[in-house]
C-alpha atoms as a PDB file:
ATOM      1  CA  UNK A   1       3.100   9.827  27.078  1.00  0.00           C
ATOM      2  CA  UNK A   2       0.042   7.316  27.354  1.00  0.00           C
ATOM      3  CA  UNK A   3       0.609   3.610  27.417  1.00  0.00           C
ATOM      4  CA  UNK A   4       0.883   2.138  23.874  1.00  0.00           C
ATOM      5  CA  UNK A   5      -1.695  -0.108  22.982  1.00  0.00           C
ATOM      6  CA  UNK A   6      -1.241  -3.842  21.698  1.00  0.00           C
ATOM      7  CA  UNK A   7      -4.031  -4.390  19.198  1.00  0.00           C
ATOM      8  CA  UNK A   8      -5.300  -7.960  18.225  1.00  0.00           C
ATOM      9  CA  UNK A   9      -4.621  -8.922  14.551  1.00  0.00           C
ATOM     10  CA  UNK A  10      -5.470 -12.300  12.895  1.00  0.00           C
ATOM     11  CA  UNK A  11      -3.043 -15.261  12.902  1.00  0.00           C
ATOM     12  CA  UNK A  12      -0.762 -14.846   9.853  1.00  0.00           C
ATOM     13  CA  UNK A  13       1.222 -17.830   7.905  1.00  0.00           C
ATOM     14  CA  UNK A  14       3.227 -17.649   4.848  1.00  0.00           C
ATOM     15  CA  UNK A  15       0.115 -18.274   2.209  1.00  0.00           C
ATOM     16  CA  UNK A  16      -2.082 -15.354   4.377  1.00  0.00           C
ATOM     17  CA  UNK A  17      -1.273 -11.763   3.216  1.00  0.00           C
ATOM     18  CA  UNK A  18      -3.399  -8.948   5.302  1.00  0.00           C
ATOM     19  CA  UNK A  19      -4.594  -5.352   4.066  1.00  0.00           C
ATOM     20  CA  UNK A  20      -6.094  -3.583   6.674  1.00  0.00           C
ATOM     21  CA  UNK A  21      -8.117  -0.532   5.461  1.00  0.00           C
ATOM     22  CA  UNK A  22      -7.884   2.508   7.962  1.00  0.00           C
ATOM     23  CA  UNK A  23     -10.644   5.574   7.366  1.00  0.00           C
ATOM     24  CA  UNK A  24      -8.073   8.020   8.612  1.00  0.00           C
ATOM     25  CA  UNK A  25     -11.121  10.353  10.216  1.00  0.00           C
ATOM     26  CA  UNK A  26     -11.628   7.438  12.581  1.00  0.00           C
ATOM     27  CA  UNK A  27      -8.589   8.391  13.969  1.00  0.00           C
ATOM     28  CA  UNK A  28      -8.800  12.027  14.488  1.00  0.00           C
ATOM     29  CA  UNK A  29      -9.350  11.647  18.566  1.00  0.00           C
ATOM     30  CA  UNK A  30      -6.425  10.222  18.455  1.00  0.00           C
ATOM     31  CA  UNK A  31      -4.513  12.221  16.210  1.00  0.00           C
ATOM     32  CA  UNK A  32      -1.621  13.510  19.264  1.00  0.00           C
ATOM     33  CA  UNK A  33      -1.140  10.111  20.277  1.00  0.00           C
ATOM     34  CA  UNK A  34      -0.076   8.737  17.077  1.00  0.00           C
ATOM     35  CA  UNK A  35       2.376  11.211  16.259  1.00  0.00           C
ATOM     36  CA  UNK A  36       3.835  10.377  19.074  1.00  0.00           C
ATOM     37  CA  UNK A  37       4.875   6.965  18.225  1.00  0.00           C
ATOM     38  CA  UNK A  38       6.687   8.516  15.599  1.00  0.00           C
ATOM     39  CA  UNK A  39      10.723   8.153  15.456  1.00  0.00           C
ATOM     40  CA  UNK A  40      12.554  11.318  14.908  1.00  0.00           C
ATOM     41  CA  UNK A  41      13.250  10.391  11.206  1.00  0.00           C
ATOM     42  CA  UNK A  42       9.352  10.571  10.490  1.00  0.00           C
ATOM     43  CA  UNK A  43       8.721  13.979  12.827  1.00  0.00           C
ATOM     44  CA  UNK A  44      11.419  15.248   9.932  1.00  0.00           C
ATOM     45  CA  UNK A  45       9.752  13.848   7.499  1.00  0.00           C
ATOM     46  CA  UNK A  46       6.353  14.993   8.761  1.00  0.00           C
ATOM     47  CA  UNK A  47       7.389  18.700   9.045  1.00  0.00           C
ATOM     48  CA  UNK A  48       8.506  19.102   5.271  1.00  0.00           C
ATOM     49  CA  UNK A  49       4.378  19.270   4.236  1.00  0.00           C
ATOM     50  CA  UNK A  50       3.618  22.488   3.872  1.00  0.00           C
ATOM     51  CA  UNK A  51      -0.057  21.557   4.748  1.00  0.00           C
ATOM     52  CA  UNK A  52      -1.608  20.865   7.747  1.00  0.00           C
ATOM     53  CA  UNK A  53      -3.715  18.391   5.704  1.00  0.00           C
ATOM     54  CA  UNK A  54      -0.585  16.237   4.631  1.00  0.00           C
ATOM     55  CA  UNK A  55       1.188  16.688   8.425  1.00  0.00           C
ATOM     56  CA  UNK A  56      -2.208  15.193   9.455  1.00  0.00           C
ATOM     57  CA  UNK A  57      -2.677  12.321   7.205  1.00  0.00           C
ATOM     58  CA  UNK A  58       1.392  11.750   7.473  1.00  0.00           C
ATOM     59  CA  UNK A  59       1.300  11.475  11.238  1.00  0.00           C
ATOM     60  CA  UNK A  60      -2.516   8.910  11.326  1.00  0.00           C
ATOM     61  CA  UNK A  61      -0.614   6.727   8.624  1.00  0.00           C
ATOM     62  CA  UNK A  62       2.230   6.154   9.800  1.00  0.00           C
ATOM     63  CA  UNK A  63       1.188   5.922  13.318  1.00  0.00           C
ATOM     64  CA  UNK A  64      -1.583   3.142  12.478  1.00  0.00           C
ATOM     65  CA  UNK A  65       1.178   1.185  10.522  1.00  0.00           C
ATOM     66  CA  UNK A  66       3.061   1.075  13.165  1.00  0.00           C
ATOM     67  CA  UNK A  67       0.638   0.178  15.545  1.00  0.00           C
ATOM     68  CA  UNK A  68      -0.770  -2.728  13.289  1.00  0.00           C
ATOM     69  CA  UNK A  69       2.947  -4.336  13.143  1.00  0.00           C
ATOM     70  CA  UNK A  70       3.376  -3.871  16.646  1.00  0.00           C
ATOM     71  CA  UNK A  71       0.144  -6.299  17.348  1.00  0.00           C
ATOM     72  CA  UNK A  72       2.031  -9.113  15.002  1.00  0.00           C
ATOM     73  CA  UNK A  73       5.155  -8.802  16.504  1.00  0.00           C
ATOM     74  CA  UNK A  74       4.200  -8.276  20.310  1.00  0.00           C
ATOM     75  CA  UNK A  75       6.754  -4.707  20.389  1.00  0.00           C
ATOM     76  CA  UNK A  76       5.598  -1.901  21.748  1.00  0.00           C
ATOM     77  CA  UNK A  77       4.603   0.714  18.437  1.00  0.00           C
ATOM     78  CA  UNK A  78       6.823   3.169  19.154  1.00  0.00           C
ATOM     79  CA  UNK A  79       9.824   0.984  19.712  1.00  0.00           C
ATOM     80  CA  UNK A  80       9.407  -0.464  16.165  1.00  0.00           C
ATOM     81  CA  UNK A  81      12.749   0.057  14.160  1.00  0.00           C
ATOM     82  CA  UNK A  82      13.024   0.217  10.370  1.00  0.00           C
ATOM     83  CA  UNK A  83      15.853   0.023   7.737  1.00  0.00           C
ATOM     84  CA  UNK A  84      15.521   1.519   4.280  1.00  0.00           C
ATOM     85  CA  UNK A  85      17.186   0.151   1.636  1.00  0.00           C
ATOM     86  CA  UNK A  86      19.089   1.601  -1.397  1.00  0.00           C
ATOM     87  CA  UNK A  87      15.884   1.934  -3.457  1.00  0.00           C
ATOM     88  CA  UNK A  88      13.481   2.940  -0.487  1.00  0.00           C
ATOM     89  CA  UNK A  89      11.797  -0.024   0.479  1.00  0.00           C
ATOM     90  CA  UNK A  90      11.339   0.352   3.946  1.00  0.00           C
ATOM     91  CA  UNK A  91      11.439  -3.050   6.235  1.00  0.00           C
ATOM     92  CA  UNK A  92      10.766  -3.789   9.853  1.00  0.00           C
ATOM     93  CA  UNK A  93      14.164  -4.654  12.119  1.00  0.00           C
ATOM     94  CA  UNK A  94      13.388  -7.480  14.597  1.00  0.00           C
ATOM     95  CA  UNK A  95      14.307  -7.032  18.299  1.00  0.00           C
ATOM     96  CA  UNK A  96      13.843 -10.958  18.719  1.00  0.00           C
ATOM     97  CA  UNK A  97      15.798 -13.252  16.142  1.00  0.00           C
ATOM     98  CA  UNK A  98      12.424 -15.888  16.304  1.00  0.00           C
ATOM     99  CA  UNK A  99      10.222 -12.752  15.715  1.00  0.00           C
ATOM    100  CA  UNK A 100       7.725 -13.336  12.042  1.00  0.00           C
ATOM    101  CA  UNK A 101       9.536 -12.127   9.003  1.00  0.00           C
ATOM    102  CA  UNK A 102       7.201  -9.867   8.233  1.00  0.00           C
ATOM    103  CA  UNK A 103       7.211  -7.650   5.054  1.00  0.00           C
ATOM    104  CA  UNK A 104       4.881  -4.461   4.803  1.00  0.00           C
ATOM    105  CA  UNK A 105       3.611  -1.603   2.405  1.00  0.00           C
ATOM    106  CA  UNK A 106       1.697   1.480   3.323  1.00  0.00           C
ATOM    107  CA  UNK A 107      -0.461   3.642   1.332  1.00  0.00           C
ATOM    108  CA  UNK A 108      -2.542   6.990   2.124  1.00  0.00           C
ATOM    109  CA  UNK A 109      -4.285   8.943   0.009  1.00  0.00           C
ATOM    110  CA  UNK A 110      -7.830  11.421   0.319  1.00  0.00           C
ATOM    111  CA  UNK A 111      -8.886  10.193   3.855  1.00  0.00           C
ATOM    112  CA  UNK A 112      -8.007   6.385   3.409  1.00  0.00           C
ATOM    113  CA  UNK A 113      -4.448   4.154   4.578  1.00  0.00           C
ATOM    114  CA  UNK A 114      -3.864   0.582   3.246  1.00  0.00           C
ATOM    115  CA  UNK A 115      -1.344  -1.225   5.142  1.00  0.00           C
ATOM    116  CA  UNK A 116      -0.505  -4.929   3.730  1.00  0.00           C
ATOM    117  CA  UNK A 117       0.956  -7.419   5.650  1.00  0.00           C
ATOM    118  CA  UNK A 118       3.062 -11.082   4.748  1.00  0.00           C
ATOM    119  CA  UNK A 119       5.213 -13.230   6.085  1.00  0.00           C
ATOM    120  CA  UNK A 120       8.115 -14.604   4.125  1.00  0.00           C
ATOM    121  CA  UNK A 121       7.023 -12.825   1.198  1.00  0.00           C
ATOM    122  CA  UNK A 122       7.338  -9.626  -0.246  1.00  0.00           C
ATOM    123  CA  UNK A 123       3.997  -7.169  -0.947  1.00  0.00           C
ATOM    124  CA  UNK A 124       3.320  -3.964  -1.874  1.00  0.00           C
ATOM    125  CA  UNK A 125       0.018  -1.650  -2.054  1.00  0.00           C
ATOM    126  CA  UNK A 126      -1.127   1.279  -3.284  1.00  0.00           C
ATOM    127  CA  UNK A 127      -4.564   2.945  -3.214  1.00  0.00           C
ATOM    128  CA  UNK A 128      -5.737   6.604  -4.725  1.00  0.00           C
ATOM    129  CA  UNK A 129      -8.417   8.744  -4.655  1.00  0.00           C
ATOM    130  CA  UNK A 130     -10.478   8.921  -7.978  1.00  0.00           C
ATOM    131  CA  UNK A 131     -10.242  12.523  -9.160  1.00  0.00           C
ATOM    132  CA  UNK A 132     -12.344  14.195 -11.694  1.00  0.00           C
ATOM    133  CA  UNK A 133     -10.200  16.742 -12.548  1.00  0.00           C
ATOM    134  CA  UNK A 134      -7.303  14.182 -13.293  1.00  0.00           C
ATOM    135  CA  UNK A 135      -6.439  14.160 -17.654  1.00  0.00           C
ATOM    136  CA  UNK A 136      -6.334  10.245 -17.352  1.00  0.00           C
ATOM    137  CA  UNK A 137      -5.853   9.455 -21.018  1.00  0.00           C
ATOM    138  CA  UNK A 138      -2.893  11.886 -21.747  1.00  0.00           C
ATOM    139  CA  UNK A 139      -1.326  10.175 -18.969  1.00  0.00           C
ATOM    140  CA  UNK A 140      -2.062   6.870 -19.639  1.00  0.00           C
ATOM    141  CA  UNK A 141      -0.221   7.843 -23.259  1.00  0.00           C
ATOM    142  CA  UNK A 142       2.262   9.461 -21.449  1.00  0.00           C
ATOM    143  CA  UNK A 143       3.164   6.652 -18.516  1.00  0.00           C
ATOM    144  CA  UNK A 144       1.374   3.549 -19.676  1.00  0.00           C
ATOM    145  CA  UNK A 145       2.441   0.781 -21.753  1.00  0.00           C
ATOM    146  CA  UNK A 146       1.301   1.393 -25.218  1.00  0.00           C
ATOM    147  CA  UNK A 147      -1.897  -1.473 -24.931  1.00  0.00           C
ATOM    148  CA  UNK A 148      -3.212  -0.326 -21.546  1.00  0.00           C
ATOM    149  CA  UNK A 149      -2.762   3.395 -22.975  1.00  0.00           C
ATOM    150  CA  UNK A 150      -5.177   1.548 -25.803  1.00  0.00           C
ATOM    151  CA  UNK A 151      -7.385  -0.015 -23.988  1.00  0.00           C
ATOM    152  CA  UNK A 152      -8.079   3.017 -21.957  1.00  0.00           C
ATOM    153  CA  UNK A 153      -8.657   5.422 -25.084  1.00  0.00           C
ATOM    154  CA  UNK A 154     -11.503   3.170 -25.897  1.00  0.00           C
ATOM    155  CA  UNK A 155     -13.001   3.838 -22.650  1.00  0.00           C
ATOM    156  CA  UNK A 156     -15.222   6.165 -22.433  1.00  0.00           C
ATOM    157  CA  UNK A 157     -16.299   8.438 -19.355  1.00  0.00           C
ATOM    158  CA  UNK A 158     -16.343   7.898 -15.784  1.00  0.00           C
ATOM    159  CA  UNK A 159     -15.495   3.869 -16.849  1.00  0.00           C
ATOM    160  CA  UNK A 160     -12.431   5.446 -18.471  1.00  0.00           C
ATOM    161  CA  UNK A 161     -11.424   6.841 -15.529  1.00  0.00           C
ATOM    162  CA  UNK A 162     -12.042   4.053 -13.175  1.00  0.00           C
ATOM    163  CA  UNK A 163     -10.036   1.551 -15.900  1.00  0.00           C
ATOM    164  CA  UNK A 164      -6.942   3.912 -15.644  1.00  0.00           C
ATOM    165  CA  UNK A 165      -6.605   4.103 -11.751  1.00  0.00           C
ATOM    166  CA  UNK A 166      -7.154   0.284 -11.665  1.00  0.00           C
ATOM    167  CA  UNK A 167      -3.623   0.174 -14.048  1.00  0.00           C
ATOM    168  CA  UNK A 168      -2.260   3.146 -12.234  1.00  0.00           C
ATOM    169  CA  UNK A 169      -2.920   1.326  -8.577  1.00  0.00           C
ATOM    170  CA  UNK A 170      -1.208  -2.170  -9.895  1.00  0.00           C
ATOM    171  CA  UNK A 171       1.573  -0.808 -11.113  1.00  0.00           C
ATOM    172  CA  UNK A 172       2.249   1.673  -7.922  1.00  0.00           C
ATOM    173  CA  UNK A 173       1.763  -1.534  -5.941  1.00  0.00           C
ATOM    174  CA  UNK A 174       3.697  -3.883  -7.825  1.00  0.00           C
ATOM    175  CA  UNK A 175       7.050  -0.950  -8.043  1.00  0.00           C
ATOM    176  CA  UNK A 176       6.524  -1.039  -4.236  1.00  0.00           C
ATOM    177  CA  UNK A 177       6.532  -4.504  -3.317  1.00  0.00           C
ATOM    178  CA  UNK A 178       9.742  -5.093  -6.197  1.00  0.00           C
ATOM    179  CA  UNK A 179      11.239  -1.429  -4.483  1.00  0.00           C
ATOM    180  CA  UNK A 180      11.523   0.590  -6.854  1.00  0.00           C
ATOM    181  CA  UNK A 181       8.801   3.969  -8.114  1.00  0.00           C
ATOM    182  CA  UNK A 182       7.937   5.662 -11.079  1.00  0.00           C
ATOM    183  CA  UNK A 183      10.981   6.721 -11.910  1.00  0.00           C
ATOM    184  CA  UNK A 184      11.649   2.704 -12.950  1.00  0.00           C
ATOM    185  CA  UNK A 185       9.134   3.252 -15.471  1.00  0.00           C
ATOM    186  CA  UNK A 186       5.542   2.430 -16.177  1.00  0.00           C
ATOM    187  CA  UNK A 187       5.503   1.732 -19.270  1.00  0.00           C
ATOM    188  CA  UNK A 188       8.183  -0.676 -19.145  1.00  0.00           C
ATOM    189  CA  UNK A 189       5.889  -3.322 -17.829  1.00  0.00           C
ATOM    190  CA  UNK A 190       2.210  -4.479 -18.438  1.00  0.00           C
ATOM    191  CA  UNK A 191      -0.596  -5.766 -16.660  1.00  0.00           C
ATOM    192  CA  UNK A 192      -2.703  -8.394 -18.267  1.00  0.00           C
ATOM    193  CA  UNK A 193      -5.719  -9.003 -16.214  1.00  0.00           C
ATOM    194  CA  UNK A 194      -6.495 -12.497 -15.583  1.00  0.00           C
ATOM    195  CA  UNK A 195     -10.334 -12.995 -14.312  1.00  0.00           C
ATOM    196  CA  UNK A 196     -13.204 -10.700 -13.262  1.00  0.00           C
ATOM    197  CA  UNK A 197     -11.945 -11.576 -10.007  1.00  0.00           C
ATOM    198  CA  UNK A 198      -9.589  -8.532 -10.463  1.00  0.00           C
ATOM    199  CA  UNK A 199      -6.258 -11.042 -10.874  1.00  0.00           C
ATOM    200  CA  UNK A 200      -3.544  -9.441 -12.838  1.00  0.00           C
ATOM    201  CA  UNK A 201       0.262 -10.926 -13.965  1.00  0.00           C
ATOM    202  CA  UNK A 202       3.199  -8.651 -14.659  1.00  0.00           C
ATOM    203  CA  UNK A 203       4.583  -9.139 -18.478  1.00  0.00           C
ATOM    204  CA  UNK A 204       7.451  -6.896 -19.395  1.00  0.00           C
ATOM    205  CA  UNK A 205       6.793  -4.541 -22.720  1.00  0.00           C
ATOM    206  CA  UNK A 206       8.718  -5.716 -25.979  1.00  0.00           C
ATOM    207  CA  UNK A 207       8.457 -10.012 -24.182  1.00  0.00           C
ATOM    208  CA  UNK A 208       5.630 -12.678 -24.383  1.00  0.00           C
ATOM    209  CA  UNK A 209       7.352 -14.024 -21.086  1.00  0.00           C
ATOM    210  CA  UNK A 210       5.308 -13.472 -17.806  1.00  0.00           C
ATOM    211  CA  UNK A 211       6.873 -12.818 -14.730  1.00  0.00           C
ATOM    212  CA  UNK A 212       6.166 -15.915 -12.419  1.00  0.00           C
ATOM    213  CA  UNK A 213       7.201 -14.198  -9.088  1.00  0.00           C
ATOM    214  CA  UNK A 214       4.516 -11.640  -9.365  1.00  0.00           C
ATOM    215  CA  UNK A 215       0.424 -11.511  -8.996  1.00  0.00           C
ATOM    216  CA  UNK A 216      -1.445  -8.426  -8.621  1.00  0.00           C
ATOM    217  CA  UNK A 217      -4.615  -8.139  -6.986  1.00  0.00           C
ATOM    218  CA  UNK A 218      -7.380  -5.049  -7.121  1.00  0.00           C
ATOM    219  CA  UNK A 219      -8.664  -3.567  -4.163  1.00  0.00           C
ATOM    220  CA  UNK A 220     -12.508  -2.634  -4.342  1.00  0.00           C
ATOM    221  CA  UNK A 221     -13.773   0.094  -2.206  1.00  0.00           C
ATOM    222  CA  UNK A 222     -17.578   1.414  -1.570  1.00  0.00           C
ATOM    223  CA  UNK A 223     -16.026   5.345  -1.873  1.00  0.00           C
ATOM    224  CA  UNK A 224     -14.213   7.007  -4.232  1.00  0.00           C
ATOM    225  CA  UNK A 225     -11.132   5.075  -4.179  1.00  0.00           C
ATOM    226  CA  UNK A 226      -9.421   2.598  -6.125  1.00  0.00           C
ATOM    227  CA  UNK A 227      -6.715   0.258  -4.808  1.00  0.00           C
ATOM    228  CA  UNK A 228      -4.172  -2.716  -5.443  1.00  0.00           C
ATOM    229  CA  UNK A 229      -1.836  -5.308  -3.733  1.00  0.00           C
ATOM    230  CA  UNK A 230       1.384  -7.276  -5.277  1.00  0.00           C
ATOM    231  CA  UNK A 231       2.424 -10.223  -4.089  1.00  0.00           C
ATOM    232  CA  UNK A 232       5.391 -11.766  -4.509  1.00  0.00           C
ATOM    233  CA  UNK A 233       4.777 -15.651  -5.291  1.00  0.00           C
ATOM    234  CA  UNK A 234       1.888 -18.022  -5.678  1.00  0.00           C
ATOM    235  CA  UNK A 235      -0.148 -19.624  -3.006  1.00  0.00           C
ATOM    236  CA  UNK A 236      -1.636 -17.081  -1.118  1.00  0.00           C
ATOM    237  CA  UNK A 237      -4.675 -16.062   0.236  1.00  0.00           C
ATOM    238  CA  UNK A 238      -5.818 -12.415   0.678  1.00  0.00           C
ATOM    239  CA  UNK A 239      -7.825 -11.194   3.986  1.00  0.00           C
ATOM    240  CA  UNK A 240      -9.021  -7.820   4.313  1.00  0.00           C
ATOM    241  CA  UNK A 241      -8.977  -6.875   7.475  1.00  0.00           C
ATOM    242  CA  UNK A 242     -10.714  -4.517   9.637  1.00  0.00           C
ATOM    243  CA  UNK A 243      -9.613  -1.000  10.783  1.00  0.00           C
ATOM    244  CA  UNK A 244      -7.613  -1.707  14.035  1.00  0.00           C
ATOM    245  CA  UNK A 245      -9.530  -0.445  17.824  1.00  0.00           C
ATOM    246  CA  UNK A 246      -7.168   0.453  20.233  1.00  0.00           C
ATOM    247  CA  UNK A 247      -7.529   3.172  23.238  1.00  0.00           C
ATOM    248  CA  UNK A 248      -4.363   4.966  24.755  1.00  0.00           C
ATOM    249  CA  UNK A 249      -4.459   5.038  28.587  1.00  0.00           C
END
C-alpha cells in the first residue's frame, strides 16, 4: 500500500468549527487509495450498495474524512479508530490521551462531501443535492413542523424548492450533531431563522422556549446543492475550508 499522506489543516480552538467541502470528482485518481484506508467495518459497509455509483462515493467520503482528521490529530488515516454509540453518532478514539477532542460529521450527496470539524463541541452537517423531480411540499406537510410546512406552501417555484432543502438540511444537521435521524422526528422541532446571514435556533413544536445549546448555520454553494451545520453552543466562529491536496507515494 502507498504511504499515507499527512495533509495540513488550519489551527483549530474551541470557538473555530471547520467544514471542508470535497468535490468528490477531484478525487477520482485517487479513488483505490482511499478505499484503502478503509477499516473492515466500512469495506462491509461499502459492499451493501448495489451501485457502483454509491460504492464510489462511499469509499471518496469516507476516505477524505478520514484523511482530514488524520492531519488534526497527527495519526496516520488509516489507523484512525472510531466508536459508535447507541444512536449512531460516530466519534473518533484517541491513540494519545493529550490528543484534540475533536468531534466530526460527514455528509455526501450528488458529487459533493462536507466534513465539519470542532473541538470540545459537538457539530453536525448535512448537505443535498437539489432535485427537480423531488414533491417538496407534500413532504414538507408530511415531515415538517406545521409553520415551516406553511411557509413553504406559500413559496412558489424553484424558491419553493430551495426554501424546503434549506429546512430539510438544518434539521438533518442538527439530528446529527444531537445523534439521533429522522426517525426522532422532524416535525417535532422548528427552525426559526434568525438573520439573512442564514442563522437559525432550534424551538421545539407545541413550546415558546428556545433551545440555548443549539445554532444552526446554512451552507451556500455555487452548484446545485444546499447545505447546513449545527453547533452545539455559542461562541463560535465558522471557517470553510478548502478541499484537502494530498499525493500517495
Amino acid at each position: 500500500m502507498p504511504e499515507s499522506p499527512l495533509i495540513a489543516v488550519p489551527a483549530l480552538n474551541a470557538q473555530g468549527v471547520h467544514v471542508w467541502t470535497c468535490p468528490l470528482s477531484r478525487y477520482d485518481a485517487s479513488a483505490e487509495a482511499l478505499q484503502l484506508l478503509l477499516c473492515s467495518e466500512e469495506r462491509t459497509r461499502l459492499e451493501r450498495f448495489a451501485f457502483e455509483r454509491d460504492r464510489r462515493r462511499f469509499a471518496l467520503s469516507h476516505g477524505l474524512l478520514r484523511l482530514i482528521l488524520s492531519g488534526y490529530v497527527g495519526e496516520a488515516p488509516e489507523k484512525l479508530l472510531f466508536d459508535i454509540a447507541p444512536r449512531g453518532k460516530p466519534s473518533l478514539v484517541l491513540r494519545k490521551r493529550s490528543g484534540p477532542d475533536l468531534r466530526f460529521s460527514l455528509s455526501h450527496s450528488g458529487g459533493m462531501a462536507l466534513v465539519a470539524v470542532a473541538c470540545g463541541r459537538e457539530v453536525g452537517v448535512d448537505v443535498e443535492e437539489i432535485r427537480a423531480d423531488v414533491h417538496d411540499l407534500e413532504l414538507a406537510k408530511r415531515f415538517f413542523a406545521p409553520a415551516e410546512a406553511q411557509v413553504i406552501a406559500e413559496a412558489t417555484g424553484d424558491f419553493r424548492r430551495r426554501l424546503f432543502y434549506r429546512y430539510w438540511t438544518a434539521k438533518e444537521a442538527f439530528l446529527k450533531g444531537r445523534g439521533g435521524g429522522i426517525s426522532d422526528g422532524l416535525d417535532r422541532f422548528e427552525i426559526l431563522w434568525q438573520t439573512d446571514g442564514g442563522l437559525g435556533r432550534i424551538r421545539c413544536v407545541g413550546s415558546d422556549a428556545i433551545d440555548p445549546r443549539w445554532l444552526v448555520q446554512e451552507l451556500k454553494f455555487e452548484e446545485a446543492l444546499m447545505g447546513a451545520v449545527a453547533v452545539e453552543g455559542d461562541g463560535w466562529q465558522l471557517e470553510q475550508c478548502r478541499p484537502p491536496s494530498f499525493s500517495f507515494s
